[in-house]
Protein backbone atom coordinates (compact mmCIF):
# COMPACT_ATOMS: atom_id res chain seq x y z
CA UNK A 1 -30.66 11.18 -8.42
CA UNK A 2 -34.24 11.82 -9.00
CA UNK A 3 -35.23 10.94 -5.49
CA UNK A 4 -32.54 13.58 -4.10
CA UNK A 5 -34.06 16.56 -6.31
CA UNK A 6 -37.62 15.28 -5.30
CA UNK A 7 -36.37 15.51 -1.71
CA UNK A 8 -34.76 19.01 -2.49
CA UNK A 9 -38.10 20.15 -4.17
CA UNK A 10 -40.45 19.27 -0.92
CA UNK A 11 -37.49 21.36 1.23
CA UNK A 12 -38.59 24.25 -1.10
CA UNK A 13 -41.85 24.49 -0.32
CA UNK A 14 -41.93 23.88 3.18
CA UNK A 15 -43.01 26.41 5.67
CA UNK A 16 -41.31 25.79 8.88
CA UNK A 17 -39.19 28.66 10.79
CA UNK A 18 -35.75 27.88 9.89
CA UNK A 19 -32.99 29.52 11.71
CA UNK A 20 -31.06 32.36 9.63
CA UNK A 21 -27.72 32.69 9.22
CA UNK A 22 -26.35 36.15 10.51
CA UNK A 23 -22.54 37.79 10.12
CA UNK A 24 -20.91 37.75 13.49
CA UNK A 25 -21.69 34.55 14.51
CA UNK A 26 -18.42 32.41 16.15
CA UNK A 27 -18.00 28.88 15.22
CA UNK A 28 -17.16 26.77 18.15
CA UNK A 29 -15.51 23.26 17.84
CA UNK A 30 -16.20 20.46 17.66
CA UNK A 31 -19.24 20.98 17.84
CA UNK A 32 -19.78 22.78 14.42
CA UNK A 33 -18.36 19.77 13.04
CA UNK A 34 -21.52 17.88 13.96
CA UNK A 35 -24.43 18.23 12.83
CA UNK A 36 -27.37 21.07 13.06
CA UNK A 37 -30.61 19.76 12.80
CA UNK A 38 -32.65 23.02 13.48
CA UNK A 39 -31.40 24.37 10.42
CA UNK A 40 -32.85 23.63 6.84
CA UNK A 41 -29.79 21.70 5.21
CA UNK A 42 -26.09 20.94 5.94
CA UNK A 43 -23.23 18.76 4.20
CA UNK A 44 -20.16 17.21 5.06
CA UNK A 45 -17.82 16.95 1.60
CA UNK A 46 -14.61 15.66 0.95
CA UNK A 47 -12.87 14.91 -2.43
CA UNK A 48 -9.25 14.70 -3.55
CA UNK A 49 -6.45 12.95 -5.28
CA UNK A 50 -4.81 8.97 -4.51
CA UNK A 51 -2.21 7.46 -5.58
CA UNK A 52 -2.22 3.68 -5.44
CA UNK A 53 0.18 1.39 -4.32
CA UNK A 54 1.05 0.25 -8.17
CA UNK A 55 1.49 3.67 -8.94
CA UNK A 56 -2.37 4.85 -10.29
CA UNK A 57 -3.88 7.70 -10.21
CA UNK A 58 -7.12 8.02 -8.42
CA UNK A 59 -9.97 10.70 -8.08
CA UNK A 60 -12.86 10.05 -5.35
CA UNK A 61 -15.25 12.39 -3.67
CA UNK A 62 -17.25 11.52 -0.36
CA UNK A 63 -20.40 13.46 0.91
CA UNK A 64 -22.46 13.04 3.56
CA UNK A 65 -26.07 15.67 3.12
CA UNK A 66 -28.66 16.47 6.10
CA UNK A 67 -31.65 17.70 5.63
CA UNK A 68 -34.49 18.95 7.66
CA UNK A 69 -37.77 18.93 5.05
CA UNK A 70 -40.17 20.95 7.59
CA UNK A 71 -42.56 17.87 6.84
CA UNK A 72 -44.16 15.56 9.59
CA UNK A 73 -42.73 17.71 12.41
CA UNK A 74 -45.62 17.39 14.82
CA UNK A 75 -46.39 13.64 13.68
CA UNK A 76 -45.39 11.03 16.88
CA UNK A 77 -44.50 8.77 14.36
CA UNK A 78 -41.13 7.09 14.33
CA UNK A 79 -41.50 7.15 10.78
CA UNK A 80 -41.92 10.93 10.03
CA UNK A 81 -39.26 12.24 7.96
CA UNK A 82 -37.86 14.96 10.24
CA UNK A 83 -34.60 14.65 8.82
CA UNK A 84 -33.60 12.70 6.15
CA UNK A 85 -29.79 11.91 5.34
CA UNK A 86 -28.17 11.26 1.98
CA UNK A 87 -24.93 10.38 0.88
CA UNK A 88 -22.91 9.97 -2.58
CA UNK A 89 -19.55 8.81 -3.66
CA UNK A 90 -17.29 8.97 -6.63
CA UNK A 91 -13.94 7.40 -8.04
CA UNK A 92 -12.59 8.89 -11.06
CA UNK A 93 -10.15 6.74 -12.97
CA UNK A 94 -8.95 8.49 -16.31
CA UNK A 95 -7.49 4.69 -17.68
CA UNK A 96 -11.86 4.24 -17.48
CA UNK A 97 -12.85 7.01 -18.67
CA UNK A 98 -15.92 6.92 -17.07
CA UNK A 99 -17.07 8.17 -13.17
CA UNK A 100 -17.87 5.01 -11.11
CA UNK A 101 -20.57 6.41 -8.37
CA UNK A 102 -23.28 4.96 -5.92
CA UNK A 103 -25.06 7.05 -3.26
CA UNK A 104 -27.61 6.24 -0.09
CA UNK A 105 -30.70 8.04 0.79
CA UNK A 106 -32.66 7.17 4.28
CA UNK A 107 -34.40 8.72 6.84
CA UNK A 108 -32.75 9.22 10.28
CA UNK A 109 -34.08 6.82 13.23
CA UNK A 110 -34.27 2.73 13.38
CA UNK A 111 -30.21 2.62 13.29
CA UNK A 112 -30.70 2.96 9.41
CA UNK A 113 -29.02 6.80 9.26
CA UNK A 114 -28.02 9.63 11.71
CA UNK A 115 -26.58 12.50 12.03
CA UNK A 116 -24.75 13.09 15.44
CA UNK A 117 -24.42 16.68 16.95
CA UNK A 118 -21.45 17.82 18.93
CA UNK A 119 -19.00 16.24 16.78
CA UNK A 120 -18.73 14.57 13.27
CA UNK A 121 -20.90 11.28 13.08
CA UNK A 122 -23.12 10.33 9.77
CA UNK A 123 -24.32 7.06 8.99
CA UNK A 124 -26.49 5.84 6.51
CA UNK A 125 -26.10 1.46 6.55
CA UNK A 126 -22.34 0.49 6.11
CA UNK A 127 -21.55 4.69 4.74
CA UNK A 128 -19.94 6.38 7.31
CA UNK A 129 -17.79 9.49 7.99
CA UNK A 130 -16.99 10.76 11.26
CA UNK A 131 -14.12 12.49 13.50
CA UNK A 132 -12.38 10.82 16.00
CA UNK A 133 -10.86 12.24 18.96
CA UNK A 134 -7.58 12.96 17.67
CA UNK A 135 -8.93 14.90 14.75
CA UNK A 136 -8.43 12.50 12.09
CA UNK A 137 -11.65 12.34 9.79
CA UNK A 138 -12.26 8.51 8.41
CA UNK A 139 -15.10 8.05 5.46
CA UNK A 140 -16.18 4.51 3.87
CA UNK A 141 -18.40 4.57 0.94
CA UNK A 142 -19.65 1.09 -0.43
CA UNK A 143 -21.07 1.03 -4.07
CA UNK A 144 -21.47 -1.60 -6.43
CA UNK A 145 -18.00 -1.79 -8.08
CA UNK A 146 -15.90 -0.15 -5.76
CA UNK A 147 -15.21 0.95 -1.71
CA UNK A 148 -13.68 3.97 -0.32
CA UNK A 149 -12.21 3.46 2.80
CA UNK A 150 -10.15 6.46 4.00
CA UNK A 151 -8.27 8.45 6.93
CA UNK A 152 -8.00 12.02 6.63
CA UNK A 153 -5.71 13.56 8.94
CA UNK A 154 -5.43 17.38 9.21
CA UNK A 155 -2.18 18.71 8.40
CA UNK A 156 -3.19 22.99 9.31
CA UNK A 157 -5.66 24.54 10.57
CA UNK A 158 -9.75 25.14 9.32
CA UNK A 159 -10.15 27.48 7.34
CA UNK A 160 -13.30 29.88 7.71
CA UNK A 161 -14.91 31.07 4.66
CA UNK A 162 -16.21 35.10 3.85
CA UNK A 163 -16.37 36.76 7.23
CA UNK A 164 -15.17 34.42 9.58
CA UNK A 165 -17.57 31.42 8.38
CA UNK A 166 -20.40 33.89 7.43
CA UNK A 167 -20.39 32.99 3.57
CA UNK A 168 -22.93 35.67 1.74
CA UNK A 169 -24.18 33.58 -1.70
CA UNK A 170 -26.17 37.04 -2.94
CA UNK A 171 -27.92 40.38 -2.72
CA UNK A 172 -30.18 39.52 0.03
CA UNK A 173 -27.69 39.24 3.85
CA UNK A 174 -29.88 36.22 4.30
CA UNK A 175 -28.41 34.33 1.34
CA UNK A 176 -25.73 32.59 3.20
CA UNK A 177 -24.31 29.92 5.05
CA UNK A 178 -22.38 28.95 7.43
CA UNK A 179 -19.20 27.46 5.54
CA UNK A 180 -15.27 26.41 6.78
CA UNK A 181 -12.92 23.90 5.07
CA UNK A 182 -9.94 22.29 5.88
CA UNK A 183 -7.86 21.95 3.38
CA UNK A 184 -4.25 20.04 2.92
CA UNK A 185 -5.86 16.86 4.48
CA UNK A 186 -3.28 13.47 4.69
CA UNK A 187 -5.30 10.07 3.28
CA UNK A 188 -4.14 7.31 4.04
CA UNK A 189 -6.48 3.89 3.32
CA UNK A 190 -7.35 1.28 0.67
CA UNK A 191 -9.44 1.22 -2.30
CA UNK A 192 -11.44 -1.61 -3.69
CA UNK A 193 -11.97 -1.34 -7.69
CA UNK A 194 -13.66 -4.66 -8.46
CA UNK A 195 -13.04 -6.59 -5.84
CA UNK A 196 -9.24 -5.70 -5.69
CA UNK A 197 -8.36 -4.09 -2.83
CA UNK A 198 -5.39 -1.74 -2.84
CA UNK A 199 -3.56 0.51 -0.59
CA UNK A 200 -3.72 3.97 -1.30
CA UNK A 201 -2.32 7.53 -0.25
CA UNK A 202 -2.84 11.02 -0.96
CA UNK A 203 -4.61 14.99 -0.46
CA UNK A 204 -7.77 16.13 0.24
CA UNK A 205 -10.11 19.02 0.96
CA UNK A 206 -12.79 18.74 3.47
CA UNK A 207 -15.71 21.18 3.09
CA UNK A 208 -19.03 21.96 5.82
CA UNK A 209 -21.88 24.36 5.52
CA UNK A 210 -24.74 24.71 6.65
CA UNK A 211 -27.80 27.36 6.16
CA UNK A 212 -31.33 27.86 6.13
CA UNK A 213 -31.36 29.75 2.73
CA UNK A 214 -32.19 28.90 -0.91
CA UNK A 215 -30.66 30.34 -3.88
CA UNK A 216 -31.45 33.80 -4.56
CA UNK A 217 -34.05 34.19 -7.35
CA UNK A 218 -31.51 36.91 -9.11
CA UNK A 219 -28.66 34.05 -8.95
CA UNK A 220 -28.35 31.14 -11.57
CA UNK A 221 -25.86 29.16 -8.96
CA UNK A 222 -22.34 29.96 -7.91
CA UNK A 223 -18.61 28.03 -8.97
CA UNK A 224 -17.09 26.44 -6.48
CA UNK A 225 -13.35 24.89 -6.16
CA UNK A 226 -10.81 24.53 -3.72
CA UNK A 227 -7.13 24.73 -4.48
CA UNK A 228 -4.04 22.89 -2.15
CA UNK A 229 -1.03 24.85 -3.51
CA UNK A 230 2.36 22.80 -3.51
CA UNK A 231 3.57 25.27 -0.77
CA UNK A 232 1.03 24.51 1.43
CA UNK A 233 -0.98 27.74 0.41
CA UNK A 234 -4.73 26.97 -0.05
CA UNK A 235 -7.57 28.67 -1.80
């Protein structure tokens, strides 16, 4: 965790002229589901609720982050960190009463991590979580005691966030992002707790935004949840 706020911390500072996020702005699919490397950050998140084949209860939460850092840009090097890719994973299991977690941090290039416009494709080693063509979302998330490995199949469609996916985070127009969510997501997959590997089903929420902006100096940070209602409502 320290390297990711280090990372976040150089991203602060750097002076390179990211695009801005504007109201009126269409998304367009599928390519806003892939990445955007012009602008300063973006992230792919997905968490929700499994039930396991003998009947347990399961929390997890996959998230793919890209980031441009505005350092190295004019370097030839292969190894300049022009974008960077990080990812983190959780299972929640209230019998533990404890979070098991892992997370991968690598810069894109040498088949280590990318970050594929036009469509959702992130890789960092073994992590992935991409789209296929027939809109179902997979993720698989390796840490040390457990694996994630899950299909997310859209049940209704996206849902844009503020004004049409122009989400305004403060005072200043030029606080915002970019921001849509599909919500009511099938999973279907199998879970590995241990070295036991069980079959698992379930809901999710997916989340994606992307923006150029920091926090506004008059904010402290925002809340954030997402709600799947029983009657297929969302929030």
């Amino acid at each position: 965790m320290r390297r990711l706020l280090a990372l976040l911390a150089l991203v602060a500072v750097a002076a390179v002229p990211y695009p801005v996020v504007r109201p009126g702005v269409a998304l367009s699919f599928p390519r806003d589901h892939g990445a955007h490397p012009d602008f300063r950050t973006e992230w792919w998140y997905a968490t929700g609720w499994l039930t396991a084949a003998s009947g347990k209860r399961l929390g997890f939460q996959v998230t793919f982050f890209r980031v441009r850092p505005g350092l190295g840009e004019d370097n030839p090097s292969a190894f300049a960190p022009r974008q960077i890719v990080f990812a983190h994973a959780a299972l929640s299991d209230p019998a533990l009463g404890r979070l098991r977690h892992g997370q991968k941090l690598a810069r894109a290039g040498f088949g280590l991590a990318s970050a594929a416009t036009g469509d959702a494709a992130l890789a960092i080693d073994d992590w992935r979580m991409a789209r296929r063509r027939d809109g179902v979302w997979t993720a698989r998330a390796t840490a040390s005691d457990f694996t994630l490995d899950l299909a997310l199949t859209p049940t209704q469609p996206l849902l844009p966030q503020g004004q049409a996916g122009y989400s305004r985070k403060g005072a200043d127009p030029a606080s915002a992002s970019y921001y849509y969510s599909i919500p009511h997501l099938r999973v279907a997959g199998a879970v590995t707790i241990d070295g036991k590997r069980e079959a698992v089903t379930g809901t999710a929420w997916l989340d994606r935004e992307w923006s150029s902006a920091l926090l506004d100096a008059r904010a402290t940070g925002w809340d954030w949840l997402g709600l799947n209602m029983d009657d297929g409502a969302a929030l």
